[in-house]
Each structure stands twice: as C-alpha cells, then as structure tokens.
Protein backbone atom coordinates (compact mmCIF):
# COMPACT_ATOMS: atom_id res chain seq x y z
CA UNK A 1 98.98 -23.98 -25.01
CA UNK A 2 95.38 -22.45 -26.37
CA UNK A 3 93.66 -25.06 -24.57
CA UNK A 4 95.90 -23.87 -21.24
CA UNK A 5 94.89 -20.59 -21.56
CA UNK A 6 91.18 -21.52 -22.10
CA UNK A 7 91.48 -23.52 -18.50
CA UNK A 8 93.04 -21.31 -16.90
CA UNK A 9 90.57 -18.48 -18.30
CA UNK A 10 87.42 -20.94 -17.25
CA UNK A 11 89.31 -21.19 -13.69
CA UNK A 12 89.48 -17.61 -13.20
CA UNK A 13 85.68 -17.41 -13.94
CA UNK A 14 84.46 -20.11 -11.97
CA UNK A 15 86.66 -18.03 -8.68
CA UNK A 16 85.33 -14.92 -9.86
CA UNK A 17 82.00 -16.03 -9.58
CA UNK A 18 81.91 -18.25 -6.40
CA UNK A 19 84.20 -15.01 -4.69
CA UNK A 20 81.12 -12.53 -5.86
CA UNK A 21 78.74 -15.02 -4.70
CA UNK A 22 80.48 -15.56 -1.12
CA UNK A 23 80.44 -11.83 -0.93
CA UNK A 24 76.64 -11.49 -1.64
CA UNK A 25 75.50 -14.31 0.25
CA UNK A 26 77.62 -12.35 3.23
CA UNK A 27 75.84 -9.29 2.55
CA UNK A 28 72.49 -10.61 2.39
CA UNK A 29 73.09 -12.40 5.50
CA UNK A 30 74.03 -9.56 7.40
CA UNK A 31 71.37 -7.21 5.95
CA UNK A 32 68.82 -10.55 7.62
CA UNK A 33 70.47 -10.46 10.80
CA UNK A 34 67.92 -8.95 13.88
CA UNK A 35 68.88 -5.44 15.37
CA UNK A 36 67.54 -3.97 18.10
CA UNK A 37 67.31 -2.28 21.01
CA UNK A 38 65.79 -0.27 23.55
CA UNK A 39 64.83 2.21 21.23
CA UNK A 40 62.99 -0.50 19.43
CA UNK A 41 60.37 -1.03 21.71
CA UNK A 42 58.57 2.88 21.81
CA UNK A 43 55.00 3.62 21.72
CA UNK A 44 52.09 2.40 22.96
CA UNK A 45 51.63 -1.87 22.97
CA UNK A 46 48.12 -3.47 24.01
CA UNK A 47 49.39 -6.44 25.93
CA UNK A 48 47.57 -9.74 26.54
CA UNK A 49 48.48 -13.15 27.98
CA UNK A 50 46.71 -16.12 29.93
CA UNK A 51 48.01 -19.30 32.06
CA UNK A 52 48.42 -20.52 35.16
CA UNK A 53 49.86 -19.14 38.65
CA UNK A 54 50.52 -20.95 42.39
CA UNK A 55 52.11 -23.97 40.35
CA UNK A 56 49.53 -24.49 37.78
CA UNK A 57 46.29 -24.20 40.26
CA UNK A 58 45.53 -20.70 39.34
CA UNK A 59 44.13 -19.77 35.90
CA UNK A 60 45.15 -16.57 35.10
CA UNK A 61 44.09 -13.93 32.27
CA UNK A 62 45.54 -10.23 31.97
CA UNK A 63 45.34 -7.15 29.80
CA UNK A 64 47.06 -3.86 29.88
CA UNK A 65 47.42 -0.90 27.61
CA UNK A 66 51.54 -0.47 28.31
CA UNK A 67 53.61 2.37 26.79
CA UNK A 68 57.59 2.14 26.12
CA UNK A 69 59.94 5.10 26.13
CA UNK A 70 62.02 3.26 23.90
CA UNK A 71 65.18 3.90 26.51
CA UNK A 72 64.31 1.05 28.43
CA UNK A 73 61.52 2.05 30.74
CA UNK A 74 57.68 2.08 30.72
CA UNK A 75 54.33 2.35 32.71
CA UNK A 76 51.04 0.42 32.48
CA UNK A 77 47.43 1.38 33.03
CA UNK A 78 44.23 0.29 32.60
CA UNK A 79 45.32 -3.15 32.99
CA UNK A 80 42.65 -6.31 34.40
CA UNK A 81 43.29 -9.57 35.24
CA UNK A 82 41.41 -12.55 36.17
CA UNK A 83 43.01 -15.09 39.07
CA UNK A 84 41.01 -17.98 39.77
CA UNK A 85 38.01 -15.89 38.98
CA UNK A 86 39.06 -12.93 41.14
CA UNK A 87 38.84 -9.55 39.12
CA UNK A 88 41.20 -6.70 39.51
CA UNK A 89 40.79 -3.79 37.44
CA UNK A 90 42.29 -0.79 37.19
CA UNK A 91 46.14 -1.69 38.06
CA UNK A 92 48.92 0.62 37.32
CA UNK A 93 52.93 -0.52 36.56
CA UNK A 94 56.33 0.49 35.99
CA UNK A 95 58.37 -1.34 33.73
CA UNK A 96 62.05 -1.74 33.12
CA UNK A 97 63.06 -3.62 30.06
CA UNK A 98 66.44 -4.97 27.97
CA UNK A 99 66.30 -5.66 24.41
CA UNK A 100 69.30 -7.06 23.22
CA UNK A 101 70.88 -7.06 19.30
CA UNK A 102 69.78 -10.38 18.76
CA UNK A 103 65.89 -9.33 19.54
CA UNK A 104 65.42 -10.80 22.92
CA UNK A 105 63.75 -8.84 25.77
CA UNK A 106 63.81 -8.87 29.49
CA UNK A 107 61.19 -7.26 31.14
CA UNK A 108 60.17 -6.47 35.17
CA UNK A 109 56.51 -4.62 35.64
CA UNK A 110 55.84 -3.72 39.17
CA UNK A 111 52.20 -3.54 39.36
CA UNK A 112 50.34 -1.54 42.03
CA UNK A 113 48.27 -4.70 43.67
CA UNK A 114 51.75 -5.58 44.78
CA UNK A 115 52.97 -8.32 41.96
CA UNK A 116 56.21 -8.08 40.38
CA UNK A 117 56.25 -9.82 37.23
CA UNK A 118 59.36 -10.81 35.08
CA UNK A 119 59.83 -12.12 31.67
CA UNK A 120 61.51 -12.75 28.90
CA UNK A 121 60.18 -11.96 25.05
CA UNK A 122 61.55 -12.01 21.40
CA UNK A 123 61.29 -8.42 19.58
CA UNK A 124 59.37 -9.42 16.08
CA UNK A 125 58.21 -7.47 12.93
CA UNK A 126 60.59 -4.27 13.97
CA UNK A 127 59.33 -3.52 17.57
CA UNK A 128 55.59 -4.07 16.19
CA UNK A 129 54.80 -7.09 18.42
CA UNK A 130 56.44 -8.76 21.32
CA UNK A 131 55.57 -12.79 22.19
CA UNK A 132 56.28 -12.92 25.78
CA UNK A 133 56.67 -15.29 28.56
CA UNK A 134 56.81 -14.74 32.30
CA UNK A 135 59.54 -16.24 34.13
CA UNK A 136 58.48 -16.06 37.34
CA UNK A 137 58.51 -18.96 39.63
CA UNK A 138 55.64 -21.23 39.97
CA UNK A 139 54.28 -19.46 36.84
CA UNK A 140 53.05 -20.67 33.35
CA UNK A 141 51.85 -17.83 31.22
CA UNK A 142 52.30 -16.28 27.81
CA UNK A 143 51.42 -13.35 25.71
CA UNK A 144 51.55 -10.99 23.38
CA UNK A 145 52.61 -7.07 23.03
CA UNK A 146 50.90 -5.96 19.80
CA UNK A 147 51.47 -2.09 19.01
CA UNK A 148 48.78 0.49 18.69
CA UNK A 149 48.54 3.37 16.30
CA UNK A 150 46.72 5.60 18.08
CA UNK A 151 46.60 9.37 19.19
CA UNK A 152 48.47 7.66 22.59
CA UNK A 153 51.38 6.94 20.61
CA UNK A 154 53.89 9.64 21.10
C-alpha cells in the first residue's frame, strides 16, 4: 500500500511539473511572439536600397530621409537615386503603409518624378529598422529603413 501511495505521490509530481512547464513554455512563447502595427513604424527612418529596374538592365541606387506618422502614412524628402547613371536629386513622396501583427509591412511611396513604388518589408528590432523589398514589376531591389534619433524625430 506505502509503495502505492509513493507512486501515486511521484505521479502527481511528475504532472505537476510537466503542467507548470506546459504553462511556462506557453507564456514564454507568447511573450516571443511579434506585435505590431502602424503605430510601430513612427519617426524619422534613413532609407537605402540598390538593384536593378527595366528587367534587370537598369542598376539602380536610392536614398531618402522618410518620416512615419505611425497611423499608417508618411512623406519623403531629400531623397537621390541613381538609374543607369542618371541622377535625380531632390525627390519628394507620400507614403501609405500596413504593418500587420505578425511584423510584415506593405508600403506604396508616390514620388514626385512620377514613380510609384511598392513593397513589402518585415518590422525588426521594435520599429527600429525595416529590410525591405520592392515588389514592383520588372524590379529587383532591396533595402533597408534604419531609424534616426535626431531633433527630426517627433
């Protein structure tokens, strides 16, 4: 009967333990998941990329100073790019943008020489950086939102 008792006590243990540990591991899994949103992306994010346009025959390098309102909208100045060896400086943009729970971003920038860009980006390091990649057709470039702590940032 003793030795019964001292299973039975050793089972209840051994379910004790693996039920605490199921309900940590839980917890800890859930306190790793990624939230965002909108309001994740606010301030102002120096923004870089390079790659090719026109199906791969146009070597393209960009940089813009962008700011986010963290509700889902933004603007862009200062910005310069390089196609083919063609500079253009001084372009302007308006951005809409969609940052879901999991972290991913959409993005649209109307730019004032006329391009629309579109991409899609994954939210890292709590809205600190953003690696992007442009989706639009006949396109191959990437980049990088980094954010800067500056008297800008508002």
């Amino acid at each position: 009967m003793k030795t019964i008792k001292s299973l039975a006590t050793l089972t209840l243990c051994i379910l004790s333990a693996f039920g605490t540990s199921v309900v940590l591991n839980t917890q800890q899994a859930k306190a790793q998941q990624a939230y965002c949103s909108n309001a994740t992306l606010k301030g102002v994010y120096a923004f870089q990329s390079s790659g090719f346009i026109n199906s791969g025959s146009t070597p393209l390098n960009a940089v813009f100073l962008n700011q986010f309102d963290g509700n889902g909208n933004g603007t862009g100045s200062n910005g310069t790019t390089s196609a083919g060896g063609n500079i253009t400086e001084n372009i302007t943009s308006t951005a809409t943008y969609q940052v879901n729970d999991n972290c991913s971003v959409s993005f649209t920038f109307k730019n004032t020489d006329g391009t629309v860009v579109t991409g899609n980006g994954i939210v890292i390091n709590k809205g600190r950086e953003v690696s992007f990649i442009q989706t639009n057709p006949g396109t191959n470039v990437s980049g990088t939102f980094k954010k800067v702590n500056n008297s800008l940032d508002r």
